[in-house]
C-alpha atoms as a PDB file:
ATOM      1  CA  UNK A   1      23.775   9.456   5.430  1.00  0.00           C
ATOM      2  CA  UNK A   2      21.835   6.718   7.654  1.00  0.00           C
ATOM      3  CA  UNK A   3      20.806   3.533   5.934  1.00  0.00           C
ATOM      4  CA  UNK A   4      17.353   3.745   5.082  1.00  0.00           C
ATOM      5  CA  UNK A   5      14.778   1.380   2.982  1.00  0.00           C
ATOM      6  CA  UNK A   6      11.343   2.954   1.114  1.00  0.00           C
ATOM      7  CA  UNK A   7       9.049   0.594   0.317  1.00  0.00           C
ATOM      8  CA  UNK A   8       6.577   1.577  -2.130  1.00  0.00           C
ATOM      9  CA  UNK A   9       2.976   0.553  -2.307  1.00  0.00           C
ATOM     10  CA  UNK A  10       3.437   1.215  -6.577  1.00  0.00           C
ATOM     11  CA  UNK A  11      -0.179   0.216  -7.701  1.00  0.00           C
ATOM     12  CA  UNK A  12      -1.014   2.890  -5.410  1.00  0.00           C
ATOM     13  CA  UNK A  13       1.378   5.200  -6.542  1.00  0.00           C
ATOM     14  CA  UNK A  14       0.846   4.567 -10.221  1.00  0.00           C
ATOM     15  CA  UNK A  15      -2.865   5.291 -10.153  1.00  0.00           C
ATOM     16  CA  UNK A  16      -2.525   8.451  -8.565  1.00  0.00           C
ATOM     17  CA  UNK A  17       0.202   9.502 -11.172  1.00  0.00           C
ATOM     18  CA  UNK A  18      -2.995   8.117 -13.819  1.00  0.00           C
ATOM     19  CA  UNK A  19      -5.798   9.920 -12.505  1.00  0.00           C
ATOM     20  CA  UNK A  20      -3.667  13.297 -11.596  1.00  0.00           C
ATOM     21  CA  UNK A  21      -1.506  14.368 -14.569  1.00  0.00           C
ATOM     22  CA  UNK A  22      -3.408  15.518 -17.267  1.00  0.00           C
ATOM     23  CA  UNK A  23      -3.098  12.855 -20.369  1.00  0.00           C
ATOM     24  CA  UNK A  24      -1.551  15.492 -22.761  1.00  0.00           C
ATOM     25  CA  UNK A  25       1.408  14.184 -23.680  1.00  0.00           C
ATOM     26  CA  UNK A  26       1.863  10.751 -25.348  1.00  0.00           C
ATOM     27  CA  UNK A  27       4.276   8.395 -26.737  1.00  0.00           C
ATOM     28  CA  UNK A  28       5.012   8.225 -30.573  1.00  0.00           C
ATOM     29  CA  UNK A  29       2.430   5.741 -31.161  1.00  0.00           C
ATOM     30  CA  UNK A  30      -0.275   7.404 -29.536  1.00  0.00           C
ATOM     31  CA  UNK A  31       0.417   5.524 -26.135  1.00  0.00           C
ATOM     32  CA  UNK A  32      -0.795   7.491 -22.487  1.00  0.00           C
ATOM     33  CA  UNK A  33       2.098   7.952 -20.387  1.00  0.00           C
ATOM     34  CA  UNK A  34       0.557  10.381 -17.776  1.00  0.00           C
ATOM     35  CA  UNK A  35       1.317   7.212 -15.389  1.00  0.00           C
ATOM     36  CA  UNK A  36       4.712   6.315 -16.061  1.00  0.00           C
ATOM     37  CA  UNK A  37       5.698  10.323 -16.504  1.00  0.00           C
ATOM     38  CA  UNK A  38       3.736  11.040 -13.347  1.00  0.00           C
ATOM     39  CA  UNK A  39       5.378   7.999 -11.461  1.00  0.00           C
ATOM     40  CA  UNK A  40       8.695   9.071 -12.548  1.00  0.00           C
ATOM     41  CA  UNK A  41       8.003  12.219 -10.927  1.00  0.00           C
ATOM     42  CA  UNK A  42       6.685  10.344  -7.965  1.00  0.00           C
ATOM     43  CA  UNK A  43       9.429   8.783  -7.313  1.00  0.00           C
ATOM     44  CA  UNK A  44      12.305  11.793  -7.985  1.00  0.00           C
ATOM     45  CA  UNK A  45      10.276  13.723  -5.497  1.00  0.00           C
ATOM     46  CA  UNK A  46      10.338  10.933  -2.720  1.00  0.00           C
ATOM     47  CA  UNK A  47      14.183  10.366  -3.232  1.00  0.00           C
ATOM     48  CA  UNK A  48      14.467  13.635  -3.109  1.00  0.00           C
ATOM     49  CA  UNK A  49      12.786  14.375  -0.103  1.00  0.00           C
ATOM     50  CA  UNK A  50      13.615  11.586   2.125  1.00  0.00           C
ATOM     51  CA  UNK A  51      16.974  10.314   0.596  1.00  0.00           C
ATOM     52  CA  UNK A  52      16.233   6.864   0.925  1.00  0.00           C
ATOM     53  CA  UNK A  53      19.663   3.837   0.113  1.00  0.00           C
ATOM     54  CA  UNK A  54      17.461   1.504  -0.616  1.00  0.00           C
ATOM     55  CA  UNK A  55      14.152   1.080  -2.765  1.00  0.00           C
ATOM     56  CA  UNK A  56      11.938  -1.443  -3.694  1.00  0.00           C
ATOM     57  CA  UNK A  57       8.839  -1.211  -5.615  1.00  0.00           C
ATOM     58  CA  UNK A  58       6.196  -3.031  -3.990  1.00  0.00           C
ATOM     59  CA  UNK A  59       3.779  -4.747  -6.879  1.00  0.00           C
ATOM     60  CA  UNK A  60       0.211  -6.686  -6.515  1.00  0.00           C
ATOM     61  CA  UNK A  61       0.901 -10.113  -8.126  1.00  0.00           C
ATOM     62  CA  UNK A  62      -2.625 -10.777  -7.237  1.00  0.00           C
ATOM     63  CA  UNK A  63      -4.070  -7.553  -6.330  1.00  0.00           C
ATOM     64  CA  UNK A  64      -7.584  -9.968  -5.324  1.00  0.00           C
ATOM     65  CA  UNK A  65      -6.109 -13.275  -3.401  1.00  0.00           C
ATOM     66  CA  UNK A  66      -8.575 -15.816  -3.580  1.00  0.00           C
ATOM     67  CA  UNK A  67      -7.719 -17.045   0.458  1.00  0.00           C
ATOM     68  CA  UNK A  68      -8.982 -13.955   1.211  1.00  0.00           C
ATOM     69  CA  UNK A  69     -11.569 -13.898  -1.375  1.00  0.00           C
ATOM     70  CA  UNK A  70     -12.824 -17.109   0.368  1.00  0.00           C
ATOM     71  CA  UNK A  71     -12.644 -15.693   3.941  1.00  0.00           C
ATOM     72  CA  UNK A  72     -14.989 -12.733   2.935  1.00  0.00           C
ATOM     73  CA  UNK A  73     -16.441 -12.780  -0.744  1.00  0.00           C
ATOM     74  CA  UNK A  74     -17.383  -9.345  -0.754  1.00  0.00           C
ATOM     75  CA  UNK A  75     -13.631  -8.535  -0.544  1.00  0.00           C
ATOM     76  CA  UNK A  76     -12.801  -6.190  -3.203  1.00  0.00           C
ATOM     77  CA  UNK A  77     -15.684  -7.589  -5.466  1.00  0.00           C
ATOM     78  CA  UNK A  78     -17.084  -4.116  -6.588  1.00  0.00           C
ATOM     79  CA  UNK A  79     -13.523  -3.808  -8.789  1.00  0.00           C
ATOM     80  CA  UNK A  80     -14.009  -7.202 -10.666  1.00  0.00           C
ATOM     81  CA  UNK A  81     -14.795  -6.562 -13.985  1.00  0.00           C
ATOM     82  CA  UNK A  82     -13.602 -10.331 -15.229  1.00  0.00           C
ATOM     83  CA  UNK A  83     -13.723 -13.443 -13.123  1.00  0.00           C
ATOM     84  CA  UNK A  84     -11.035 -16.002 -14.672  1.00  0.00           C
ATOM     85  CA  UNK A  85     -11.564 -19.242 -13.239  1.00  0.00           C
ATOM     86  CA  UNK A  86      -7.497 -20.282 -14.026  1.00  0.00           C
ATOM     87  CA  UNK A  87      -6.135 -17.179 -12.488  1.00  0.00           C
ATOM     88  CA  UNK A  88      -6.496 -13.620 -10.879  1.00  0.00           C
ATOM     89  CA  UNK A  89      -9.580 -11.902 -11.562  1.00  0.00           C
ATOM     90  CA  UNK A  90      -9.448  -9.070 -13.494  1.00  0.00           C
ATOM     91  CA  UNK A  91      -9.431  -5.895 -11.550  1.00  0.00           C
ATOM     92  CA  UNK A  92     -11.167  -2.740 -13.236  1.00  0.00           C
ATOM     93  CA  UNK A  93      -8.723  -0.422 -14.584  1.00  0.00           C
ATOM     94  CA  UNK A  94      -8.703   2.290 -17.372  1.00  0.00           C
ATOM     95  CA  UNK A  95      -6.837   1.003 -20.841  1.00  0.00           C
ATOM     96  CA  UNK A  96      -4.847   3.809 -21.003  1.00  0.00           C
ATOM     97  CA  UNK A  97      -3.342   2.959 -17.566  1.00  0.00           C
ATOM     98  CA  UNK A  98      -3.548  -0.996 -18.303  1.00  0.00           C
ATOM     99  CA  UNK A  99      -1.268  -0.136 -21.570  1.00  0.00           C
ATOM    100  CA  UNK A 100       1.197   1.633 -19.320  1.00  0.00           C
ATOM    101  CA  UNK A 101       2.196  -1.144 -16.729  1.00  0.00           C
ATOM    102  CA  UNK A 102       4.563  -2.647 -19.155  1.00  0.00           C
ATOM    103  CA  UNK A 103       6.461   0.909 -19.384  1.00  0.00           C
ATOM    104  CA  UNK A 104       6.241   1.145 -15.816  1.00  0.00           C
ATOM    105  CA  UNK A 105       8.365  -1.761 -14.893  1.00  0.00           C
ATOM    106  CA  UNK A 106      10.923  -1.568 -17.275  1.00  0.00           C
ATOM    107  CA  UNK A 107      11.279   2.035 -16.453  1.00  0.00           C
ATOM    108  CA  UNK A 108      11.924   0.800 -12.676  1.00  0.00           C
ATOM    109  CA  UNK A 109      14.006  -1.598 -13.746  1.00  0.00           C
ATOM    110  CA  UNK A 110      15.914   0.348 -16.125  1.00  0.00           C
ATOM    111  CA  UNK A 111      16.641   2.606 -12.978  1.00  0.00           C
ATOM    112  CA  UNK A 112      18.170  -0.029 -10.939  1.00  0.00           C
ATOM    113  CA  UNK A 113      14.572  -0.147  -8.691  1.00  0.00           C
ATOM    114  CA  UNK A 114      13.853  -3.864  -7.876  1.00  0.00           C
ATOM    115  CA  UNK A 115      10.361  -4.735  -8.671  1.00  0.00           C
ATOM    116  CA  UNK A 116       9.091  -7.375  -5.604  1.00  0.00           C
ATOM    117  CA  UNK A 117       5.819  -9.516  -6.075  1.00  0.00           C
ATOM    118  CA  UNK A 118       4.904 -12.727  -4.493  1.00  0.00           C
ATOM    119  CA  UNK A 119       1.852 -14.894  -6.090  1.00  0.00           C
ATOM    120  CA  UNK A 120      -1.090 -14.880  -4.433  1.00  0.00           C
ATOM    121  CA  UNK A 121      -0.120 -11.935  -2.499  1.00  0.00           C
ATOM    122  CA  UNK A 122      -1.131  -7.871  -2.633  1.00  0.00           C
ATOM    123  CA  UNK A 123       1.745  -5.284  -2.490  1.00  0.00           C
ATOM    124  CA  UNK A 124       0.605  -4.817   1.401  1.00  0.00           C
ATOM    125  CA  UNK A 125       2.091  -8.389   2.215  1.00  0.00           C
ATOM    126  CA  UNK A 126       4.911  -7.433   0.463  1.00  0.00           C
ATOM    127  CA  UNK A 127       5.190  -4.341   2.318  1.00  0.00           C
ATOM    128  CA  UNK A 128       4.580  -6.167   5.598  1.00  0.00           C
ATOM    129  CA  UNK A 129       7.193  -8.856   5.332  1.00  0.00           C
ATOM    130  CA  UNK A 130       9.921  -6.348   4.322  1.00  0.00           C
ATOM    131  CA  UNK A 131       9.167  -4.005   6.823  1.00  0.00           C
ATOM    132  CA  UNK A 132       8.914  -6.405   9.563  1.00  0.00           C
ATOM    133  CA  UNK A 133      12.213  -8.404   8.872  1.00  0.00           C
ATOM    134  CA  UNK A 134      14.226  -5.163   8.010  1.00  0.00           C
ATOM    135  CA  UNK A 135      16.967  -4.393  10.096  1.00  0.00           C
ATOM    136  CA  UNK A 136      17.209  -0.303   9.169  1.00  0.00           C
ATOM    137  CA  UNK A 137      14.179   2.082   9.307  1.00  0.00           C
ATOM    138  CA  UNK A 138      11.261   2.042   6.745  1.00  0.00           C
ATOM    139  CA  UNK A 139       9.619   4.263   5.270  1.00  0.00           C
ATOM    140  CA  UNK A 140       6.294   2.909   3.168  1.00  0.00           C
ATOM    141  CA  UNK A 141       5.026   5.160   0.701  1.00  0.00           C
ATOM    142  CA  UNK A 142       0.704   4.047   0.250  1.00  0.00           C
ATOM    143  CA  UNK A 143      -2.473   6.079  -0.072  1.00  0.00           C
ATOM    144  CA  UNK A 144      -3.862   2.689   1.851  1.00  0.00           C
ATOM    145  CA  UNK A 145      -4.600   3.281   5.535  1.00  0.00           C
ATOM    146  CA  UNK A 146      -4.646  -0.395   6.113  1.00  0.00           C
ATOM    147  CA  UNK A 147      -0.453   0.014   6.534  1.00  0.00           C
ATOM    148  CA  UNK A 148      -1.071   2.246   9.176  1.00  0.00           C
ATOM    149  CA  UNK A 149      -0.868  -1.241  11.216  1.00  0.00           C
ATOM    150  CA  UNK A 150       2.736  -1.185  10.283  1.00  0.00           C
ATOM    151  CA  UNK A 151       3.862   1.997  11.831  1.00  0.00           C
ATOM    152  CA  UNK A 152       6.638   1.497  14.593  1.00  0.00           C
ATOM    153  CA  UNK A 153       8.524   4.288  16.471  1.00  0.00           C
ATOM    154  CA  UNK A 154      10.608   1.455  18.060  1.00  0.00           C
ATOM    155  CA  UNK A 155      11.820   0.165  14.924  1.00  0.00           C
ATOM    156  CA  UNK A 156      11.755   3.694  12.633  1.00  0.00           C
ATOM    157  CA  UNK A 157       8.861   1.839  10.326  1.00  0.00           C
ATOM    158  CA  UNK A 158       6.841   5.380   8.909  1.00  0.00           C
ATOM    159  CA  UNK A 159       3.963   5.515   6.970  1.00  0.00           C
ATOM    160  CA  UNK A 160       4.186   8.534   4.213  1.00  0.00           C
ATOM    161  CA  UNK A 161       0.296   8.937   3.464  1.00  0.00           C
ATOM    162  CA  UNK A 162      -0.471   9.921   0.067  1.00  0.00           C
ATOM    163  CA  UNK A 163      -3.795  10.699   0.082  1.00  0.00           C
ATOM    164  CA  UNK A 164      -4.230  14.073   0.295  1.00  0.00           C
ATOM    165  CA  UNK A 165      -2.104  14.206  -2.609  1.00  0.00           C
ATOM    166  CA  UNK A 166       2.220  14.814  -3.199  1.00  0.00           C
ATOM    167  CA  UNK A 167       1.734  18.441  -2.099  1.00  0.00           C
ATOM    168  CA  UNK A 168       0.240  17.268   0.992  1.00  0.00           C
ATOM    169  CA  UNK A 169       2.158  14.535   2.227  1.00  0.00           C
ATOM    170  CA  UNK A 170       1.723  13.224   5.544  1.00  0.00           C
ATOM    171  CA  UNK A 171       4.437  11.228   7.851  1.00  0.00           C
ATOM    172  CA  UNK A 172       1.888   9.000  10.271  1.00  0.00           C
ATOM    173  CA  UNK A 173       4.213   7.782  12.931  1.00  0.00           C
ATOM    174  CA  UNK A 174       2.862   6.194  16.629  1.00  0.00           C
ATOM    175  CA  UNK A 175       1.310   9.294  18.155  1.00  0.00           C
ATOM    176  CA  UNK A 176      -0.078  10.750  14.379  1.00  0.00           C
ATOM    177  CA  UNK A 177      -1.986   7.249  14.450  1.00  0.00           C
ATOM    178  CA  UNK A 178      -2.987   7.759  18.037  1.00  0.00           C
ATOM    179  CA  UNK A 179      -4.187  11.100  16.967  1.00  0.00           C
ATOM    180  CA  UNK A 180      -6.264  10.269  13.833  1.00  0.00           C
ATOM    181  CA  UNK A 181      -7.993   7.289  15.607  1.00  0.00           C
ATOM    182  CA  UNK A 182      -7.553   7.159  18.738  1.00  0.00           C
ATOM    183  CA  UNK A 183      -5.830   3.818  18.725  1.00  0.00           C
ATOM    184  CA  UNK A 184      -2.014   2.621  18.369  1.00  0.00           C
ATOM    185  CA  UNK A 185      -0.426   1.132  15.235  1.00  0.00           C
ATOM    186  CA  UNK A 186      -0.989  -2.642  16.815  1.00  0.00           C
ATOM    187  CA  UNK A 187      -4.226  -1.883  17.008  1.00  0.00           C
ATOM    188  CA  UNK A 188      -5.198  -0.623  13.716  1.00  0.00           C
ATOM    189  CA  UNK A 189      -6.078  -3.784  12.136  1.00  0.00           C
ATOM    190  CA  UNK A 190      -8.580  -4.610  14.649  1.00  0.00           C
ATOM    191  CA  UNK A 191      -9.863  -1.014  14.420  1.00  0.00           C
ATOM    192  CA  UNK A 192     -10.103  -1.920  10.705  1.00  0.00           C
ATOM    193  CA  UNK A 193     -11.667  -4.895  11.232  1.00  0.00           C
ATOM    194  CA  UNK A 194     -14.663  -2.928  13.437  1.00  0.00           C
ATOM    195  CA  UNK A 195     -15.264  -0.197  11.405  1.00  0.00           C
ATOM    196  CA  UNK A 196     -15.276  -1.741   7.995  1.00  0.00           C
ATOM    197  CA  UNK A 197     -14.064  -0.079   4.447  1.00  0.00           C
ATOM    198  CA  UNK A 198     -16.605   0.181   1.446  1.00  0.00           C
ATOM    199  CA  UNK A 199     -13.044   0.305  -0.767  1.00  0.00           C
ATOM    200  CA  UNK A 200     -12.318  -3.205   0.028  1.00  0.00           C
ATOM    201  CA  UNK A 201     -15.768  -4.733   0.043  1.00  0.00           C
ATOM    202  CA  UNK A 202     -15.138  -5.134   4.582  1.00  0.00           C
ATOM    203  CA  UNK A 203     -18.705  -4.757   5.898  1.00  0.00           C
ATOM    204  CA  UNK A 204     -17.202  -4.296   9.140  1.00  0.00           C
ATOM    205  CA  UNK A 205     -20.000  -4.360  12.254  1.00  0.00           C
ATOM    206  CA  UNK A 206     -22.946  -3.070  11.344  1.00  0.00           C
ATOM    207  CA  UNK A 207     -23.196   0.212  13.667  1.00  0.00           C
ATOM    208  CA  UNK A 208     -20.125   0.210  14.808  1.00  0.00           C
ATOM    209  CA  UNK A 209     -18.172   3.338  13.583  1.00  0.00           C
ATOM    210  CA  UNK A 210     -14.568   4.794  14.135  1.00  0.00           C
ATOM    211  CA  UNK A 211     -15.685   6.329  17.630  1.00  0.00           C
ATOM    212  CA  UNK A 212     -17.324   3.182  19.273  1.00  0.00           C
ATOM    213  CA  UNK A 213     -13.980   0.926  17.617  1.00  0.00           C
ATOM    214  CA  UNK A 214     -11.875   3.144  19.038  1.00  0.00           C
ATOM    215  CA  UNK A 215     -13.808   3.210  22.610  1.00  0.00           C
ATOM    216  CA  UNK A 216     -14.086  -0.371  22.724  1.00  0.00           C
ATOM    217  CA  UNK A 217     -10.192  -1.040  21.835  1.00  0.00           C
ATOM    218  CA  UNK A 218      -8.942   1.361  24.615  1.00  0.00           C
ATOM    219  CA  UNK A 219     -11.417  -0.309  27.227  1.00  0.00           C
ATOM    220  CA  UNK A 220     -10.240  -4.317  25.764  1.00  0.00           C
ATOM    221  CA  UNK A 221      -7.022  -3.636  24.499  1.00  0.00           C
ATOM    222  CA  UNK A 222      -7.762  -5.966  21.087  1.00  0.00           C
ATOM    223  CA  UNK A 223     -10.541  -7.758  19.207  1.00  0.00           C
ATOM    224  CA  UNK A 224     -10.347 -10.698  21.178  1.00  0.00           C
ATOM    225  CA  UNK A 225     -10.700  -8.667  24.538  1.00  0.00           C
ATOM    226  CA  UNK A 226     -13.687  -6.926  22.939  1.00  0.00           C
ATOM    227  CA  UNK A 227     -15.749 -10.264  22.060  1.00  0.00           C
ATOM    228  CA  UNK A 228     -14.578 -11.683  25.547  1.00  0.00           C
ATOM    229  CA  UNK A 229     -16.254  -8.538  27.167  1.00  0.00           C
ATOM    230  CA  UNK A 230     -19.274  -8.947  24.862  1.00  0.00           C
ATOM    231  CA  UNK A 231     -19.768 -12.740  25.457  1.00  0.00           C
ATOM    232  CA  UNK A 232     -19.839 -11.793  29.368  1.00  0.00           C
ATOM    233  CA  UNK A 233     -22.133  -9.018  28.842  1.00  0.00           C
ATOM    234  CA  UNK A 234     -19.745  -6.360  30.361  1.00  0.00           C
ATOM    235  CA  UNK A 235     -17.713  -3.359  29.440  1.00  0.00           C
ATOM    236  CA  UNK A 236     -19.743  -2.226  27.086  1.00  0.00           C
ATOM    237  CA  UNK A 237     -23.869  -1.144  26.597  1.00  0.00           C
ATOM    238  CA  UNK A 238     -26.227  -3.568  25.612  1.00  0.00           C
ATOM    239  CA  UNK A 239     -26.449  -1.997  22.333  1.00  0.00           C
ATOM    240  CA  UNK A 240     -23.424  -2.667  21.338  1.00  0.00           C
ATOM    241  CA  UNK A 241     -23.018  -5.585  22.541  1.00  0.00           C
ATOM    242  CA  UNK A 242     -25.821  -7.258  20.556  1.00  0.00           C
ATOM    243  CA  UNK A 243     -23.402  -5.491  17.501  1.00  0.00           C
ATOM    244  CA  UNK A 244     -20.835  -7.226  18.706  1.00  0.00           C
ATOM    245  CA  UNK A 245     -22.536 -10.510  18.849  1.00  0.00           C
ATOM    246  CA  UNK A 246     -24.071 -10.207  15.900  1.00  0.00           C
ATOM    247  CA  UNK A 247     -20.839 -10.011  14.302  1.00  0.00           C
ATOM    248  CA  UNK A 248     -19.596 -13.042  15.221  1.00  0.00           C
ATOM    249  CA  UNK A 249     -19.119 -14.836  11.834  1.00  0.00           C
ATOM    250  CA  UNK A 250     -17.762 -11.988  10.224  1.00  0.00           C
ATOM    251  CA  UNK A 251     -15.451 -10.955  13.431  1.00  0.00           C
ATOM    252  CA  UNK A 252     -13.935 -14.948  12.648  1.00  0.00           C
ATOM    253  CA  UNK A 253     -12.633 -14.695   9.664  1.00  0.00           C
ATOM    254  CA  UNK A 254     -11.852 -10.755   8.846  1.00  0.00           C
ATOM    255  CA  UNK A 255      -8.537 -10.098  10.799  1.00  0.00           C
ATOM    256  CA  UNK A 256      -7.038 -12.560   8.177  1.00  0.00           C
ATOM    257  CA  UNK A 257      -8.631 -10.686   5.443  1.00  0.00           C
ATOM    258  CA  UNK A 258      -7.285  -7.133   7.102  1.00  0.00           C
ATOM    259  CA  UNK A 259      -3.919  -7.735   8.516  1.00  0.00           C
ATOM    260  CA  UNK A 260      -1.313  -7.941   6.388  1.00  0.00           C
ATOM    261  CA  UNK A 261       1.004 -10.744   5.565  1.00  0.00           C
ATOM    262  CA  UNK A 262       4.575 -10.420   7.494  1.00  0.00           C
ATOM    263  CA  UNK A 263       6.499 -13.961   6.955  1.00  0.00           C
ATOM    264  CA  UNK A 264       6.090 -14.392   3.174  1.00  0.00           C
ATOM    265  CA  UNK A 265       9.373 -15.985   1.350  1.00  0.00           C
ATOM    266  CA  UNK A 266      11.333 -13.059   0.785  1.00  0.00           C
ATOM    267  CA  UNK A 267      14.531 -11.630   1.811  1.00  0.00           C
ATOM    268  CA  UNK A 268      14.947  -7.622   2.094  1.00  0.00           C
ATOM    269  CA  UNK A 269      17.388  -6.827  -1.061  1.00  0.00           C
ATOM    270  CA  UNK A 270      20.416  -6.030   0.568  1.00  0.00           C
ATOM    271  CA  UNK A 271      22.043  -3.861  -2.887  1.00  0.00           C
ATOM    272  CA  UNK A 272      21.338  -0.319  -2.629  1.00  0.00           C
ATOM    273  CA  UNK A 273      20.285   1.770  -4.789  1.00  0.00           C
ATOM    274  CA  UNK A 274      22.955   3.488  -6.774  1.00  0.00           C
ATOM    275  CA  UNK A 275      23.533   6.010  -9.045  1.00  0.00           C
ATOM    276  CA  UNK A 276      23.287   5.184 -12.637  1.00  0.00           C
ATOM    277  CA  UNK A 277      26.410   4.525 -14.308  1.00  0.00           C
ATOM    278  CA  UNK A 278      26.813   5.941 -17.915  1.00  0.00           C
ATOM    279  CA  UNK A 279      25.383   2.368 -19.818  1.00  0.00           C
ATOM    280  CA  UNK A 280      22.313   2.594 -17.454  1.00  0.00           C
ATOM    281  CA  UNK A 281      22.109   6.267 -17.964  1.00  0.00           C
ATOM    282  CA  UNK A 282      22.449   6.057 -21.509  1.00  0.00           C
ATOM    283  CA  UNK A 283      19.730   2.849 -21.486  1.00  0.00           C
ATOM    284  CA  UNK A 284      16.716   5.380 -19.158  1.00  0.00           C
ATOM    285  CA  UNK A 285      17.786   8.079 -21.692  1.00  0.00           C
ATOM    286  CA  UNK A 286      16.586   5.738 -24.631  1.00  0.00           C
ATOM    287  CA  UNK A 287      14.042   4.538 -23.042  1.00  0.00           C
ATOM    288  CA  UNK A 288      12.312   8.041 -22.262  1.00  0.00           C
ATOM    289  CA  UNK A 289      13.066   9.123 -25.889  1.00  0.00           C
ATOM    290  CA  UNK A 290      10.910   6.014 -27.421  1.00  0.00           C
ATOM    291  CA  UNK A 291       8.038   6.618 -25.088  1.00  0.00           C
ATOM    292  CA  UNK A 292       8.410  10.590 -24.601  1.00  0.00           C
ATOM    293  CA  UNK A 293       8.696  10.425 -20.780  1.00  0.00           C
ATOM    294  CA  UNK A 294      10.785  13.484 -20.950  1.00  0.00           C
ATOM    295  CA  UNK A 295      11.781  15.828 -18.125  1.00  0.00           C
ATOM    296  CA  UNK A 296      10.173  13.122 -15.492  1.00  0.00           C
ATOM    297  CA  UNK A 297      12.903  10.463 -16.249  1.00  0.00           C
ATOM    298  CA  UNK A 298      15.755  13.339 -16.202  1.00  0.00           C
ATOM    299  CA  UNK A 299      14.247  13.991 -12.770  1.00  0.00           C
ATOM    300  CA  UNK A 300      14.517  10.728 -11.422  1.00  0.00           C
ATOM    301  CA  UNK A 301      18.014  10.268 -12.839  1.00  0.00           C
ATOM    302  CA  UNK A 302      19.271  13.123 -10.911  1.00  0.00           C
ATOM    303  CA  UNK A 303      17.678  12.214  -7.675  1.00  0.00           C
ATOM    304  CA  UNK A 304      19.228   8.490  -7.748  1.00  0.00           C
ATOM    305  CA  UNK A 305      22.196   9.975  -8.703  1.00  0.00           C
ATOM    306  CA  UNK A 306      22.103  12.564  -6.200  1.00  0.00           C
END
């Protein structure tokens, strides 16, 4: 079996395990573990599936960075429920999930899965620097479609799309971007940029939708060719160049905001992962007996081990 590294996007992950597995089941205390159970599962599945050597689990040290807070205030500022003037803000997220993120990462850790964060960073930069300096094909595991910029064919960097759910996973590679949008992987970002996301707080340019971003990127080639075209008044109607225009202070400062970090100080872990010997076995046992994960910790056991 081929080297192979999956990086996943785990915020992302863990709230889809949160807000799709019934909360039935909980831990002796009274403690939700729908997220950590359903992650578990998330993760036996993926092995499973894709047989990956190496994993890392991606993780939001500041899900909310405050350069990119400053570049575009709106950024993400629908989620806020707590502004903390000495740290992170406080993003919104249900207590019973909140009480499971401690479970969470000692259940990756406990499984030999090394947990990567870098301050001041979201998982995506983490995803982006790995990926890029990686020297054996990637697979990134995200319901975010802002990693679609990451997607390489050259360099066997794969997005597997989560969004319509684990039953429905989709591989987006160059031509399944092309396809979707109408644009390639290097220019998704831009694309991004154009059309905006209501998710993140990006206004994008007013009246410009995925269509026009699209048309304008295969006529310019990128975001600067497209407000070089607009400042000469060609390429483009008069409509939307006045967009265009318009945009101008927003069109500064939001491909910072939108492309991902790829040069943060990190180094690709260069351990695999391995199957659990008996002490680490017998540690994931205990640790799914105190908080009742059950049958989804067996499962991931016997992928890694697989």
């Amino acid at each position: 079996m081929s080297d192979k590294l999956m990086l996943l996007d785990t915020a992302s992950l863990y709230f889809r395990a949160f807000f799709g597995v019934p909360d039935k089941v909980k831990a002796a205390d009274g403690t939700s573990v729908n997220a950590a159970r359903g992650l578990l599962d998330i993760i036996a599945k993926l092995v499973t599936l894709y047989e990956p050597t190496h994993i890392v689990a991606c993780w939001d040290d500041d899900w909310r960075p405050q350069w990119r807070v400053d570049l575009i205030p709106s950024y993400k500022a629908h989620r806020v429920v707590e502004v903390v003037e000495s740290g992170p803000d406080v993003e919104e997220v249900p207590d019973p999930l909140e009480a499971q993120i401690p479970l969470i990462r000692e259940a990756l850790t406990t499984l030999g899965i090394p947990i990567v964060g870098v301050t001041a960073h979201e998982a995506d930069d983490v995803i982006g620097t790995l990926a890029t300096r990686s020297s054996i094909p990637v697979d990134i595991v995200t319901g975010d479609r802002d990693l679609f910029q990451l997607v390489d064919d050259s360099r066997g960097i794969r997005v597997i799309y989560t969004a319509r759910g684990m039953s429905n996973l989709e591989i987006l590679t160059d031509e399944s971007v092309v396809a979707k949008y109408g644009v390639l992987p290097t220019q998704y970002a831009d694309f991004a940029t154009m059309r905006g996301d209501a998710s993140d707080g990006l206004p994008g340019v007013a009246g410009v939708g995925e269509k026009t971003a699209a048309t304008l990127l295969k006529a310019h080639g990128d975001l600067a060719g497209i407000r070089a075209a607009a400042a000469a008044g060609e390429g483009m109607s008069s409509g939307v160049q006045a967009k265009v225009l318009a945009a101008s202070e927003y069109l500064d400062v939001a491909p910072t905001v939108v492309e991902v970090a790829r040069n943060l100080n990190i180094e690709v872990p260069a351990e695999p992962v391995r199957a659990l010997d008996a002490a680490r076995t017998a540690a994931a046992e205990a640790l799914a007996e105190q908080w009742n994960l059950g049958g989804s910790m067996q499962r991931a056991i016997a992928a890694l081990n697989r």
